[in-house]
Protein backbone atom coordinates (compact mmCIF):
# COMPACT_ATOMS: atom_id res chain seq x y z
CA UNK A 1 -24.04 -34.74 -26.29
CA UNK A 2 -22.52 -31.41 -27.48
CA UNK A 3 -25.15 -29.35 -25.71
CA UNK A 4 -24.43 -31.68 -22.09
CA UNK A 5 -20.22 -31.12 -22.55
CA UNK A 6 -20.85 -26.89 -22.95
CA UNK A 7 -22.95 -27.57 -19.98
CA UNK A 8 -20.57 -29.25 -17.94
CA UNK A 9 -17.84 -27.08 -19.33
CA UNK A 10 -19.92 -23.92 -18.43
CA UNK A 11 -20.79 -25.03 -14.96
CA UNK A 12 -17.00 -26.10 -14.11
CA UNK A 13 -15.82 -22.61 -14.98
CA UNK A 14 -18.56 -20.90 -13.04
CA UNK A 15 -17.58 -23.28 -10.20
CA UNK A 16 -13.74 -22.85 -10.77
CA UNK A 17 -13.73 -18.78 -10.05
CA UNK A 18 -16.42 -19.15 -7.49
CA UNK A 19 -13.73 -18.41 -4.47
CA UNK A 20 -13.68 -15.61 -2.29
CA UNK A 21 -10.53 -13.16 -2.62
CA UNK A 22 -8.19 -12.44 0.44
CA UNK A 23 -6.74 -8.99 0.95
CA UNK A 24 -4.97 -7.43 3.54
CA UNK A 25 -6.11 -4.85 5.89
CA UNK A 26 -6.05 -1.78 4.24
CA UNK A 27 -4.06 1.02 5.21
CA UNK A 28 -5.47 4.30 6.95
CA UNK A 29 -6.25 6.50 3.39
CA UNK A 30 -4.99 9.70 5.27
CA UNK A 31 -2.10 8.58 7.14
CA UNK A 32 0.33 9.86 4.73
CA UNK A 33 -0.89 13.25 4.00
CA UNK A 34 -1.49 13.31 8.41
CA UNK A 35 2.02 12.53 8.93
CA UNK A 36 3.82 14.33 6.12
CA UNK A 37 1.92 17.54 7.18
CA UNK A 38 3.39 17.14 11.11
CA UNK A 39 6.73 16.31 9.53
CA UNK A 40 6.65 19.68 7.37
CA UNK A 41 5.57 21.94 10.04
CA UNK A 42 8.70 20.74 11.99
CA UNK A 43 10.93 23.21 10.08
CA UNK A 44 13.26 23.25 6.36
CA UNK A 45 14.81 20.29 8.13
CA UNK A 46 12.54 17.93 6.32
CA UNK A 47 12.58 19.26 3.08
CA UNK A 48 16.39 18.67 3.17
CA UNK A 49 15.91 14.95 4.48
CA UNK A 50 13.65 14.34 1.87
CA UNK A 51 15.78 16.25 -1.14
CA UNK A 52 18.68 14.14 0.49
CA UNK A 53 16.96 10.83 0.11
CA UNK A 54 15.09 11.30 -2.93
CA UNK A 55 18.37 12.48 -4.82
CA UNK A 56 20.43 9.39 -3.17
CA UNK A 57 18.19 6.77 -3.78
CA UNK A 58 17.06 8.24 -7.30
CA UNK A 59 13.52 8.57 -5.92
CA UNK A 60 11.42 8.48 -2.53
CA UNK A 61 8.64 6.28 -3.89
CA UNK A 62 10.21 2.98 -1.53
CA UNK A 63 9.76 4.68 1.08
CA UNK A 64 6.32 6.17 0.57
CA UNK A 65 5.34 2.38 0.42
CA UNK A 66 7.15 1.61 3.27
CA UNK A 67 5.35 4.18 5.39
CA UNK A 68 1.96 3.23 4.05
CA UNK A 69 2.52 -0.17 4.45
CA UNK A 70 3.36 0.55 7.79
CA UNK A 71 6.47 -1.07 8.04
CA UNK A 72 8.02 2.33 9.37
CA UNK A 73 8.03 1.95 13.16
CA UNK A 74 7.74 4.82 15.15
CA UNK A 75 10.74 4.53 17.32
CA UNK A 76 12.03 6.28 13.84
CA UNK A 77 9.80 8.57 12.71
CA UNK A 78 6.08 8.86 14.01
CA UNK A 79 3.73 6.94 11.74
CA UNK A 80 0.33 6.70 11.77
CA UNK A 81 -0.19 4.18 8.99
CA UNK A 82 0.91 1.32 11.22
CA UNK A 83 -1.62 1.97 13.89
């Protein structure tokens, strides 16, 4: 009877995790570095924006996500992670 129950156990558990995994679309791996380059070779300007918002926010890692995540349109600033 012991041996049946690990059995059952066993086979529920296998069952149990058997789903498939949903992700979203991943983002373009070299969008950031793409855009960031263009945005650099537009002049000092920039580097101030970004000193600016880094030392006003207390960091620029929000909107590093934002931009990969796409959710920068580019009506703002051109972004190639939402394509």
């Amino acid at each position: 009877m012991r041996k049946i129950m690990i059995a059952v156990m066993a086979t529920a558990s296998i069952l149990a995790g058997a789903t498939t995994a949903s992700a979203a679309t991943p983002a373009n791996q070299a969008c950031l570095g793409h855009d960031f380059s263009g945005y650099a070779k537009g002049g000092s300007a920039f580097g101030g924006f970004i000193s600016t918002v880094a030392s006003s926010t207390g960091g620029f890692g929000n909107e590093v996500q934002a931009h990969l995540a796409g959710r920068v349109p580019d009506t703002v600033i051109p972004n190639t992670c939402n394509d």
